[in-house]
N, C-alpha and C. Protein backbone atom coordinates (compact mmCIF):
# COMPACT_ATOMS: atom_id res chain seq x y z
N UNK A 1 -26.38 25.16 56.11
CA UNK A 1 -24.98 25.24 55.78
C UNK A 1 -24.55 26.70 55.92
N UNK A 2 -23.07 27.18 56.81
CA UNK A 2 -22.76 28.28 56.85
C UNK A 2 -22.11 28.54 55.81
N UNK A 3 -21.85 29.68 55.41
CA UNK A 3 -21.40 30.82 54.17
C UNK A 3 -20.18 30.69 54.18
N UNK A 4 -19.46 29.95 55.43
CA UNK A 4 -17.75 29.12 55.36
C UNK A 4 -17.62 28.22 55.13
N UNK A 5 -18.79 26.93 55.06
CA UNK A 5 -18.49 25.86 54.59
C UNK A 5 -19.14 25.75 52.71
N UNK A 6 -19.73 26.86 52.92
CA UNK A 6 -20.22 26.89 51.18
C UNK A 6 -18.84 27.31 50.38
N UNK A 7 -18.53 28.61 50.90
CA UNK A 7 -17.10 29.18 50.40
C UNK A 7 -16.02 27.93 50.27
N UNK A 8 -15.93 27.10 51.28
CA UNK A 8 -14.35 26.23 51.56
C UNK A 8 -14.84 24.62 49.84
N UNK A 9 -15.98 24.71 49.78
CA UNK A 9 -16.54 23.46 48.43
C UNK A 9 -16.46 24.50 47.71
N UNK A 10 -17.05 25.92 47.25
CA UNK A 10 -16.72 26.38 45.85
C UNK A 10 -15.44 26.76 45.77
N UNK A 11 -14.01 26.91 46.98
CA UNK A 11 -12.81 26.69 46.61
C UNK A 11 -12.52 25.52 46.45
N UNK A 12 -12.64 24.34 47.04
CA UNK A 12 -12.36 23.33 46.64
C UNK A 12 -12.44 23.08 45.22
N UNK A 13 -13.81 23.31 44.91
CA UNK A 13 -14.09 22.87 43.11
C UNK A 13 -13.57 23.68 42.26
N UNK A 14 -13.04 24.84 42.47
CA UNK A 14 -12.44 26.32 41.53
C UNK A 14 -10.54 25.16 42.01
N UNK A 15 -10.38 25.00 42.88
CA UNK A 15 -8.71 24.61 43.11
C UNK A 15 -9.03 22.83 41.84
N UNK A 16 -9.75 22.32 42.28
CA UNK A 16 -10.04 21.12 40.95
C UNK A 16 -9.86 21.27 39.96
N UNK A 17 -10.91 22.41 39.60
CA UNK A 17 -11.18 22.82 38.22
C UNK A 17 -9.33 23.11 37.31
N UNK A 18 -9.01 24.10 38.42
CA UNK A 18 -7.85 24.75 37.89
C UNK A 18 -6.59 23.94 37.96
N UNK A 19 -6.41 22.52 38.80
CA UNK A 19 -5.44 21.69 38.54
C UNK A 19 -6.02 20.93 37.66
N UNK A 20 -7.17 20.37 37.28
CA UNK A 20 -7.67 20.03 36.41
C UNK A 20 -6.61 20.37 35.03
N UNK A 21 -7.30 21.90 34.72
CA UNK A 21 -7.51 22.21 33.68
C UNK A 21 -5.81 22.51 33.40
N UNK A 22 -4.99 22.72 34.24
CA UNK A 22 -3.49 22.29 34.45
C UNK A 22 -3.01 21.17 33.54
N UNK A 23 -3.34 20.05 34.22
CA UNK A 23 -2.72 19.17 34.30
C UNK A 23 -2.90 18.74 32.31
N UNK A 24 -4.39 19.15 32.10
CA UNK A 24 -4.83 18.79 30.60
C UNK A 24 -3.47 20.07 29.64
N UNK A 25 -3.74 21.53 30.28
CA UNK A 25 -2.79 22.01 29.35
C UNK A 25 -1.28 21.58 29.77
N UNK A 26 -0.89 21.31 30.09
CA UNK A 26 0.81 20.15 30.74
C UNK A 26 0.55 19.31 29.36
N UNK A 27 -0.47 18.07 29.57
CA UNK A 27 -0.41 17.19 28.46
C UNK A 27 -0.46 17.58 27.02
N UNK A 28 -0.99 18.92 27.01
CA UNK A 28 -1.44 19.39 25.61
C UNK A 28 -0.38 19.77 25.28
N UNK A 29 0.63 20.67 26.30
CA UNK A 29 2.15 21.00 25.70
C UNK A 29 3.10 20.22 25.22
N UNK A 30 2.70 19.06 26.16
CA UNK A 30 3.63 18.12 26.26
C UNK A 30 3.76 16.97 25.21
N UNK A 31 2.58 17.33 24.31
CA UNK A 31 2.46 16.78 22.84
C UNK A 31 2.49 17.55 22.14
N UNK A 32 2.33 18.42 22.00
CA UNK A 32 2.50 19.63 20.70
C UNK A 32 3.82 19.38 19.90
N UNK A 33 5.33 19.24 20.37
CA UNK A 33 6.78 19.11 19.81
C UNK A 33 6.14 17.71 18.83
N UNK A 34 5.63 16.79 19.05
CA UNK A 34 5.69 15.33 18.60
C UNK A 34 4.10 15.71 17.60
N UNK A 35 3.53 16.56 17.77
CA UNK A 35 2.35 16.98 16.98
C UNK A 35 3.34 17.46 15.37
N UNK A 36 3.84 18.55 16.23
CA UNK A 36 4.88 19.75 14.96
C UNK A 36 5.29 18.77 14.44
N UNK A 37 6.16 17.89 14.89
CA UNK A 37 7.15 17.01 14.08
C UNK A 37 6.50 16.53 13.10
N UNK A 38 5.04 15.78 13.68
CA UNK A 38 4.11 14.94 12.32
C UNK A 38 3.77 16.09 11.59
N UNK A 39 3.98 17.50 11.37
CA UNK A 39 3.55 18.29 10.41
C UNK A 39 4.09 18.74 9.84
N UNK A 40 5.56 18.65 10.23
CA UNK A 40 6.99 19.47 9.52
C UNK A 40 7.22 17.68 8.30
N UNK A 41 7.00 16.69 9.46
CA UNK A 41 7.57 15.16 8.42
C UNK A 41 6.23 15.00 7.34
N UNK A 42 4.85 15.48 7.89
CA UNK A 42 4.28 15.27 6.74
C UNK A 42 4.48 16.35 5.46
N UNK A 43 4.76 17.79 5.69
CA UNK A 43 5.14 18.62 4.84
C UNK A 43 6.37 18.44 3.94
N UNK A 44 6.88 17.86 4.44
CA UNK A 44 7.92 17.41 3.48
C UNK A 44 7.75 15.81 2.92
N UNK A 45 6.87 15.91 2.83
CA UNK A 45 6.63 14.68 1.49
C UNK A 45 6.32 15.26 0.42
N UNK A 46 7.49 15.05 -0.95
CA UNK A 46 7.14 15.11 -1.86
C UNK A 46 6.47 13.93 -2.97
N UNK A 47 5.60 14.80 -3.56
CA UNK A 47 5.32 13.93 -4.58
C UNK A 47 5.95 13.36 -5.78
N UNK A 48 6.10 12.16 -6.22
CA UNK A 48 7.18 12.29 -7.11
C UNK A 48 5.89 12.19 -8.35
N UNK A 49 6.68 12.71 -9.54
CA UNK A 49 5.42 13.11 -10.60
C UNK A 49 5.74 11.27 -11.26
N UNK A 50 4.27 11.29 -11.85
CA UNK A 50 4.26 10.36 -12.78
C UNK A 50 3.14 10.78 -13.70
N UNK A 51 3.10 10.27 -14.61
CA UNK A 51 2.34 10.07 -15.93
C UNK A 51 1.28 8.48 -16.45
N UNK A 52 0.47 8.37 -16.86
CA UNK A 52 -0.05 7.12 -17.00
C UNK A 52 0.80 6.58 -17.79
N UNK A 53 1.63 7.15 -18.69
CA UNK A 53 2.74 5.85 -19.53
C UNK A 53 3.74 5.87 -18.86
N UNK A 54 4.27 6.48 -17.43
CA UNK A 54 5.06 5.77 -16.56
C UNK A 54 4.02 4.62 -15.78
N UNK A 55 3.08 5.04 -15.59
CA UNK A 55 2.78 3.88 -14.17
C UNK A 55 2.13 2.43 -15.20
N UNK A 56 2.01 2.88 -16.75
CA UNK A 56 1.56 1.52 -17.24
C UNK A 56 2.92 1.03 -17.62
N UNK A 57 4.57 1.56 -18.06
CA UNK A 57 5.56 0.79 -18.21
C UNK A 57 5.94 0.48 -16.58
N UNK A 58 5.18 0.48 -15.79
CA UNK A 58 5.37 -0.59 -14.95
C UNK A 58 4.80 -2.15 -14.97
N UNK A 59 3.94 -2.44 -15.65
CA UNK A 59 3.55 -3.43 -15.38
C UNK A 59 4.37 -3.98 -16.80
N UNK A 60 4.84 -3.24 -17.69
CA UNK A 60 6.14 -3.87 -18.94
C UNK A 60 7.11 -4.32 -18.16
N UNK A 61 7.62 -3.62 -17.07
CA UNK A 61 8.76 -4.25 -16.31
C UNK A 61 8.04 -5.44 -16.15
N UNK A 62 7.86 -5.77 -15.13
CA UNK A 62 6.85 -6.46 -14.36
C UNK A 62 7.11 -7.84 -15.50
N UNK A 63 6.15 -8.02 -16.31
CA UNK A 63 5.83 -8.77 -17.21
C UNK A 63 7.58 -9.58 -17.82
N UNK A 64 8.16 -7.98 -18.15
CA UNK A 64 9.69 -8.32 -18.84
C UNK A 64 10.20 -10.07 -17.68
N UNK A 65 10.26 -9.30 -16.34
CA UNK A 65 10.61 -9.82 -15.31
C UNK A 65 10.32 -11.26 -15.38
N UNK A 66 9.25 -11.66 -15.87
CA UNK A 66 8.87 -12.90 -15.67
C UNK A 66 9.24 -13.72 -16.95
N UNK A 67 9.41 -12.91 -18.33
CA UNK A 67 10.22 -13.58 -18.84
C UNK A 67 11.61 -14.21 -18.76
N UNK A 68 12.53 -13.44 -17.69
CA UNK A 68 13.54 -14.08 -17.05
C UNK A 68 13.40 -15.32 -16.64
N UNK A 69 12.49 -15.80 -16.23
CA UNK A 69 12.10 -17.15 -15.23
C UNK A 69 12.95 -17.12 -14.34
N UNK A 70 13.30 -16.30 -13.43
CA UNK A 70 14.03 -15.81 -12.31
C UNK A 70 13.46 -15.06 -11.32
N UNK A 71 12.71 -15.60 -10.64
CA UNK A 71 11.68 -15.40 -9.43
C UNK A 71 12.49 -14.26 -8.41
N UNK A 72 13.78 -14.05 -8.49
CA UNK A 72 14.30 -13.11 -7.53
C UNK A 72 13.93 -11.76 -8.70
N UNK A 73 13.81 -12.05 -9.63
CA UNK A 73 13.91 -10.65 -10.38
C UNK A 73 12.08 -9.89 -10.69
N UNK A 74 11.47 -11.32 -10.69
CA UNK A 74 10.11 -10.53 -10.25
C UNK A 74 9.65 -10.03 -8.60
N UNK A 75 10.37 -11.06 -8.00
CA UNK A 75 9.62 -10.32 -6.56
C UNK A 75 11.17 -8.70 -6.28
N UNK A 76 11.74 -8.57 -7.29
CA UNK A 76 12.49 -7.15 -7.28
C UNK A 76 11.29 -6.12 -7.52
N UNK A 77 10.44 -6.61 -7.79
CA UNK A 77 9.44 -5.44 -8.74
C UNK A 77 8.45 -5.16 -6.95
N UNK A 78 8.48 -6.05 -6.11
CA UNK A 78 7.22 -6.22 -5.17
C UNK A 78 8.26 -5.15 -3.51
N UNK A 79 7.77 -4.35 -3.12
CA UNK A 79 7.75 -3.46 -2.21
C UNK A 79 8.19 -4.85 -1.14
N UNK A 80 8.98 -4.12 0.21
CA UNK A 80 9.26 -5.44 1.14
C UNK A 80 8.08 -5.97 1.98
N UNK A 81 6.79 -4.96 2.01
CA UNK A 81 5.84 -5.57 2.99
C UNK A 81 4.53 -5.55 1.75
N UNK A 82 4.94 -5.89 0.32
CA UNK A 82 3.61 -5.93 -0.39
C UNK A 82 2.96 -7.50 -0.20
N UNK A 83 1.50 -7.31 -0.40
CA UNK A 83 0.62 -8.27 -0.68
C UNK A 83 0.14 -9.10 -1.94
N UNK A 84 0.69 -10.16 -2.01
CA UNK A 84 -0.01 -10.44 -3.26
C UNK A 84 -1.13 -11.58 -3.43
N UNK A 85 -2.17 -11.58 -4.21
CA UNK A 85 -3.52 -12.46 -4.30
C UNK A 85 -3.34 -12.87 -5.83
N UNK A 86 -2.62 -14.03 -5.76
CA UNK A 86 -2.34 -14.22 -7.21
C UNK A 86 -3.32 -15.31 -7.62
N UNK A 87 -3.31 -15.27 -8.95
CA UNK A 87 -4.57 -15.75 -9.94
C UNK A 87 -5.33 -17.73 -9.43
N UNK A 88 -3.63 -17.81 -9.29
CA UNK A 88 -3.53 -19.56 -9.76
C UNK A 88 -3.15 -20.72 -8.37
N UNK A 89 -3.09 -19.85 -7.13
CA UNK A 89 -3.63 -20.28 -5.72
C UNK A 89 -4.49 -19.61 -4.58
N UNK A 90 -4.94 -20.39 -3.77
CA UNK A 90 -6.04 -19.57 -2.96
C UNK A 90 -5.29 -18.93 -1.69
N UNK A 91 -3.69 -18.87 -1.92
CA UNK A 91 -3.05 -18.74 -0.52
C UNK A 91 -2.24 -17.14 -0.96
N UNK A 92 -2.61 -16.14 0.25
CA UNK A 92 -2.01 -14.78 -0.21
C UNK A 92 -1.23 -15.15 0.18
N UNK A 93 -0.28 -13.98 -0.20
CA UNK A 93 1.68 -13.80 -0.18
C UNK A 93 2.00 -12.60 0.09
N UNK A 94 2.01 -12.42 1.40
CA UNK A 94 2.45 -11.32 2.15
C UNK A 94 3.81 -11.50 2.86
N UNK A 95 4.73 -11.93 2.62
CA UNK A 95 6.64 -11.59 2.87
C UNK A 95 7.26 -11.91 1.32
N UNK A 96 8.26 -11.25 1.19
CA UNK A 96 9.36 -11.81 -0.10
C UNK A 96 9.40 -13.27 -0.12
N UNK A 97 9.39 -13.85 0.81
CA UNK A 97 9.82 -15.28 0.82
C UNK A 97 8.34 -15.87 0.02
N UNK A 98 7.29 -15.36 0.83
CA UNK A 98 6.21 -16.16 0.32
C UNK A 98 5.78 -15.65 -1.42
N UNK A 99 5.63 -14.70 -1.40
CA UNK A 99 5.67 -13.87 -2.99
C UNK A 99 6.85 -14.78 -4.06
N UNK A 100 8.00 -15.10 -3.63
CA UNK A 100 8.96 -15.73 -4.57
C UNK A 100 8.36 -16.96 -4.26
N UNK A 101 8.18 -17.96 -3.31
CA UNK A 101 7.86 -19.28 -3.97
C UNK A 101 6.52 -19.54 -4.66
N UNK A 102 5.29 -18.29 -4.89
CA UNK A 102 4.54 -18.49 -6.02
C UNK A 102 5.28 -18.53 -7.16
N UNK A 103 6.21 -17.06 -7.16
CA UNK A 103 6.62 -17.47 -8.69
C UNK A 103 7.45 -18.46 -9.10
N UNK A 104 8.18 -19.01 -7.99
CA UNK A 104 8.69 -20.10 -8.66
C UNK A 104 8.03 -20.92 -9.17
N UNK A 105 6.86 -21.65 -8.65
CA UNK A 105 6.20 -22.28 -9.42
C UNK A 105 5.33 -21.83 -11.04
N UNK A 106 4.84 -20.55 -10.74
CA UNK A 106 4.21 -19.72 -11.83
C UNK A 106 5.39 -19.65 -12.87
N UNK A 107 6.29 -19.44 -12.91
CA UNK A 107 7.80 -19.81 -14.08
C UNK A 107 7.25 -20.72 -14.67
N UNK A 108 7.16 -21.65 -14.28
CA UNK A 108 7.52 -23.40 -14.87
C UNK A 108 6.32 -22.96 -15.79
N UNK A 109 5.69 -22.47 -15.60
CA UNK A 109 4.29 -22.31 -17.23
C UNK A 109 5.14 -21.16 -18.38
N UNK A 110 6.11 -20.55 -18.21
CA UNK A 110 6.30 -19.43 -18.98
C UNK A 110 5.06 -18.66 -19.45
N UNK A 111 4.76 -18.04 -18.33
CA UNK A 111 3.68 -17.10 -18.87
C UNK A 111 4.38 -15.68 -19.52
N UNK A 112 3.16 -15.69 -19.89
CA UNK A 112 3.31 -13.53 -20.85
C UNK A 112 2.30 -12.78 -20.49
N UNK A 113 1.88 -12.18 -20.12
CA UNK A 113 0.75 -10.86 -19.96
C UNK A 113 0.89 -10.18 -21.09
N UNK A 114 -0.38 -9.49 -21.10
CA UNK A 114 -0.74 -8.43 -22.28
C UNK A 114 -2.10 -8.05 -21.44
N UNK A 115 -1.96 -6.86 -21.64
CA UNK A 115 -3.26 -6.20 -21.11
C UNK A 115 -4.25 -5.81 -22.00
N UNK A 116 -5.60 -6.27 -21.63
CA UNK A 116 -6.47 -6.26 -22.64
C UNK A 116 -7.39 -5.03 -22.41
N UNK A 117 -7.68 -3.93 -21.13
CA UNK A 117 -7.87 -3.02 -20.74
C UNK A 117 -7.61 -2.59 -19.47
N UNK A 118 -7.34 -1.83 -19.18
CA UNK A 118 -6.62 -0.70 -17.98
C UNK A 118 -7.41 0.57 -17.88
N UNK A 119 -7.55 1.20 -16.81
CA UNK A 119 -7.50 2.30 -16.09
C UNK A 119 -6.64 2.57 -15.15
N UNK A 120 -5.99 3.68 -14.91
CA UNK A 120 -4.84 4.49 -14.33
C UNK A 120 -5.26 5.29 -13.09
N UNK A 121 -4.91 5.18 -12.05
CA UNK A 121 -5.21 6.39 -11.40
C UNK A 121 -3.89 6.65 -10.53
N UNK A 122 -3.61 8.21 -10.70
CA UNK A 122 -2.13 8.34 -9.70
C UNK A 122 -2.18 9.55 -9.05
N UNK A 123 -2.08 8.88 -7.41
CA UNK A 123 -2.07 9.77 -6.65
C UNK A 123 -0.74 10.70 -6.26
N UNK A 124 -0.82 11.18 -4.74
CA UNK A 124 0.37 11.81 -4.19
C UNK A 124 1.37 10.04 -3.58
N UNK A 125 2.52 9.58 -4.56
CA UNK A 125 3.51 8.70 -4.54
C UNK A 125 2.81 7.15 -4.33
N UNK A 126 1.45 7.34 -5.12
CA UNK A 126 0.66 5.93 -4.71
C UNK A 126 -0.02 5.98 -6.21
N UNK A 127 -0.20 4.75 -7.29
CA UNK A 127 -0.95 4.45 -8.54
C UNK A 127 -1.68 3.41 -8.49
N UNK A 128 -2.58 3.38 -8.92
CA UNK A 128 -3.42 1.82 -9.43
C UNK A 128 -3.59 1.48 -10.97
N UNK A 129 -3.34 0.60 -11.34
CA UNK A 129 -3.92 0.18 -12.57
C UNK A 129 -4.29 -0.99 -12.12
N UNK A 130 -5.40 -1.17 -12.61
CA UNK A 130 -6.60 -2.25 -12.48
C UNK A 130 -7.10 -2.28 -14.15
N UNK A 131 -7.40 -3.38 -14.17
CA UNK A 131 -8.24 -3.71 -15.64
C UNK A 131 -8.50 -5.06 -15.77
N UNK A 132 -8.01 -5.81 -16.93
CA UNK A 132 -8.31 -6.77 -17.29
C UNK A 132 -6.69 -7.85 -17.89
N UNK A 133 -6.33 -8.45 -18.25
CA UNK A 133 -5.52 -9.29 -18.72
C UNK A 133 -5.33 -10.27 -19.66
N UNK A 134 -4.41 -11.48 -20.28
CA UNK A 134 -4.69 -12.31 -20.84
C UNK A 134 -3.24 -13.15 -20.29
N UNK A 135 -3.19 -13.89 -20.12
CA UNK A 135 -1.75 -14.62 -20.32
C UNK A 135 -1.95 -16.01 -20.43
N UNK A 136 -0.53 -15.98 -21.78
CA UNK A 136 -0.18 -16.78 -22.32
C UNK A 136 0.79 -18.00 -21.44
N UNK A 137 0.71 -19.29 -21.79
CA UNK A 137 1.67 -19.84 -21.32
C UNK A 137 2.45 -20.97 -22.79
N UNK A 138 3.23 -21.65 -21.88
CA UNK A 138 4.35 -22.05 -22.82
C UNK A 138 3.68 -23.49 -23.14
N UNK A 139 2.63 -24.10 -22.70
CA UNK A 139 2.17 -25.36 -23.09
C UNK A 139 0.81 -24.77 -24.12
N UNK A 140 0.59 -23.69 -24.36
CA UNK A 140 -0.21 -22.91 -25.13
C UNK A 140 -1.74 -22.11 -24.55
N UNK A 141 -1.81 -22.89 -23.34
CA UNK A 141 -3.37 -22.43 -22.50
C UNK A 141 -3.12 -20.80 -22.05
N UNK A 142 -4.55 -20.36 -22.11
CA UNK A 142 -4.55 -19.29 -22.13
C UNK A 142 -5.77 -18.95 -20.67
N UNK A 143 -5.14 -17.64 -20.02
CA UNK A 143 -6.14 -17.79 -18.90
C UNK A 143 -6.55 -16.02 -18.57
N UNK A 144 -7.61 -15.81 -18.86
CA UNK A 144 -7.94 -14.48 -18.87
C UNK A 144 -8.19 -14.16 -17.41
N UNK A 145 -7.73 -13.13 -16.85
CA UNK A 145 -8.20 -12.29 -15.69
C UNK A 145 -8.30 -10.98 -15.45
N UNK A 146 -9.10 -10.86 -14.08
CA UNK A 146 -8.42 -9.47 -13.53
C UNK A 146 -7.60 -9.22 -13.13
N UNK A 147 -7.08 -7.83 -12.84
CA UNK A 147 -6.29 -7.84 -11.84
C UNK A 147 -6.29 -6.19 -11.59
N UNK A 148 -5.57 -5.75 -10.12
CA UNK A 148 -5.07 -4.85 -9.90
C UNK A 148 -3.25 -4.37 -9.05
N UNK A 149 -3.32 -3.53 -9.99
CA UNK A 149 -1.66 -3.76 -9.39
C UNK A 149 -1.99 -2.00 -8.24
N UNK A 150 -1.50 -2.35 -7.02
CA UNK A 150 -1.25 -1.12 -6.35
C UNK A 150 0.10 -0.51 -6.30
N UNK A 151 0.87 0.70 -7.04
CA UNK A 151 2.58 0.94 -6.45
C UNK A 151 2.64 2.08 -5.61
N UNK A 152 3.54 2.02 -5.12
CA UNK A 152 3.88 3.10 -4.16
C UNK A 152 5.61 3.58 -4.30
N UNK A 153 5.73 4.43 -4.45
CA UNK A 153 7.25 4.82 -4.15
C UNK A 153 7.63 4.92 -3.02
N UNK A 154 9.12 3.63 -3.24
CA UNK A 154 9.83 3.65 -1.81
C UNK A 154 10.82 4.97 -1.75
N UNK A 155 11.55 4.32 -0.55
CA UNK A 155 12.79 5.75 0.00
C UNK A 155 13.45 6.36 -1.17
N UNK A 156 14.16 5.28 -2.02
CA UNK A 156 14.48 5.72 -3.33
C UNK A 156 14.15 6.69 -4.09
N UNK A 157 12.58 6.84 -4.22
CA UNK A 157 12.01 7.23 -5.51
C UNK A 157 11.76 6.14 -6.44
N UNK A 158 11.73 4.93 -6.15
CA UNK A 158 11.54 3.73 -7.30
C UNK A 158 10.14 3.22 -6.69
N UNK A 159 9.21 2.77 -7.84
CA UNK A 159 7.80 2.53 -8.04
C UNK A 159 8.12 0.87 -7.56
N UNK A 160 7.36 0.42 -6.54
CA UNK A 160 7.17 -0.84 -6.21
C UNK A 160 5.60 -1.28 -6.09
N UNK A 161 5.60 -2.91 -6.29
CA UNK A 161 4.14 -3.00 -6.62
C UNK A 161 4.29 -3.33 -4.63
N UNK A 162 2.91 -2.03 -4.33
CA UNK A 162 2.64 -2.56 -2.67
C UNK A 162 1.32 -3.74 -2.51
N UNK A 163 0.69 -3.79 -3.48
CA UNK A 163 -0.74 -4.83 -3.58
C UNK A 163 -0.85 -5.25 -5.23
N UNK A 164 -0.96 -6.60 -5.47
CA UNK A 164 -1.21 -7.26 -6.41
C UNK A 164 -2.19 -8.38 -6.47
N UNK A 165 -3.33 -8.03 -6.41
CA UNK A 165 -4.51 -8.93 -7.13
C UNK A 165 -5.00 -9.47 -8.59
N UNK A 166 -4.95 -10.48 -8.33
CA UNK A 166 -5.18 -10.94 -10.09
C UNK A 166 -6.47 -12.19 -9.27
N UNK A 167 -7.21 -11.93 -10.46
CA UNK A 167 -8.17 -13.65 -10.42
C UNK A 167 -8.59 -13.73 -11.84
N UNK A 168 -8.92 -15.02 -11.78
CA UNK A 168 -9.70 -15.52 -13.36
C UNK A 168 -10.94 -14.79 -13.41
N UNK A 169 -11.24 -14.85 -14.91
CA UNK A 169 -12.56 -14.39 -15.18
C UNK A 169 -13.50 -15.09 -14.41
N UNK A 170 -14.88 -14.80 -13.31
CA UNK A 170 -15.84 -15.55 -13.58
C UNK A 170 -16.31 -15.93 -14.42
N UNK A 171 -16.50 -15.31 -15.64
CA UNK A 171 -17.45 -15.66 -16.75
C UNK A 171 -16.47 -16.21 -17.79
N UNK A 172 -16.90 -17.39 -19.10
CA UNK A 172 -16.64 -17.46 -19.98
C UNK A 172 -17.43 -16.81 -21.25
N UNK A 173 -15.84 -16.37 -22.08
CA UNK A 173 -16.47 -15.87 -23.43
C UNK A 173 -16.94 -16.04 -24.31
């Protein structure tokens, strides 16, 4: 091989290299504006403060709510894309629509909650309380569970439940 056809492949691969390495910094610029943006929109999230006797008088709402027996006023308490895994069917409820026709039926018992132990944890505009339960109903049966409530603050600033799990005890006492 002559020393012109060696020269004309290591320009070739140096002219590659360098549209190459072009074309990658083009794309790298060309995301950076939409990079900034996710860092200017994540920097401006504030946290909104809470306290564990705010995020546990949530589940007082909550509870209040169902003494209404007005199923639009408990799924008021549930975020628009929350999940719920409720105690007393095997079918989750992930839209408003599906979340309100559990409680319509869950009404007709007049239940009450009371929490029989809790733990709190609250993050940056996200809480859990998880623990334990009891509720009462209006024919007198009583049905102990778990549960965990997940909230999140919407656009507002108002605490919505985004995940709600409840099940019965496995065990009897």
């Amino acid at each position: 091989m002559t020393a012109s056809v060696r020269s004309r492949d290591f320009s070739s691969a140096v002219t590659r290299r360098v549209l190459g390495g072009a074309v990658a910094a083009f794309a790298v610029a060309a995301a950076a504006p939409a990079l900034a943006q996710d860092r200017v929109a994540a920097a401006q999230v504030q946290c909104i403060a809470a306290d564990k006797a705010q995020i546990a008088a949530l589940f007082d709402r909550w509870n209040a709510s169902l003494a209404t027996k007005n199923p639009d006023k408990v799924v008021a308490n549930y975020a628009p894309d929350a999940v719920l895994l409720p105690t007393v069917t095997n079918e989750p409820r992930a839209t408003p629509a599906d979340i309100r026709d559990y409680f319509v039926k869950f009404l007709k018992n007049s239940p009450q909650g009371t929490i029989d132990k809790r733990i709190i944890n609250i993050g940056c505009n996200v809480a859990q309380d998880v623990g334990t339960y009891t509720f009462r109903f209006g024919d007198g049966s009583v049905v102990k569970a778990r549960y965990t409530y997940v909230y999140e603050v919407d656009s507002n600033g108002q605490w919505l439940i985004a995940h709600h799990h409840s099940s019965a005890m496995p065990e009897s006492k």
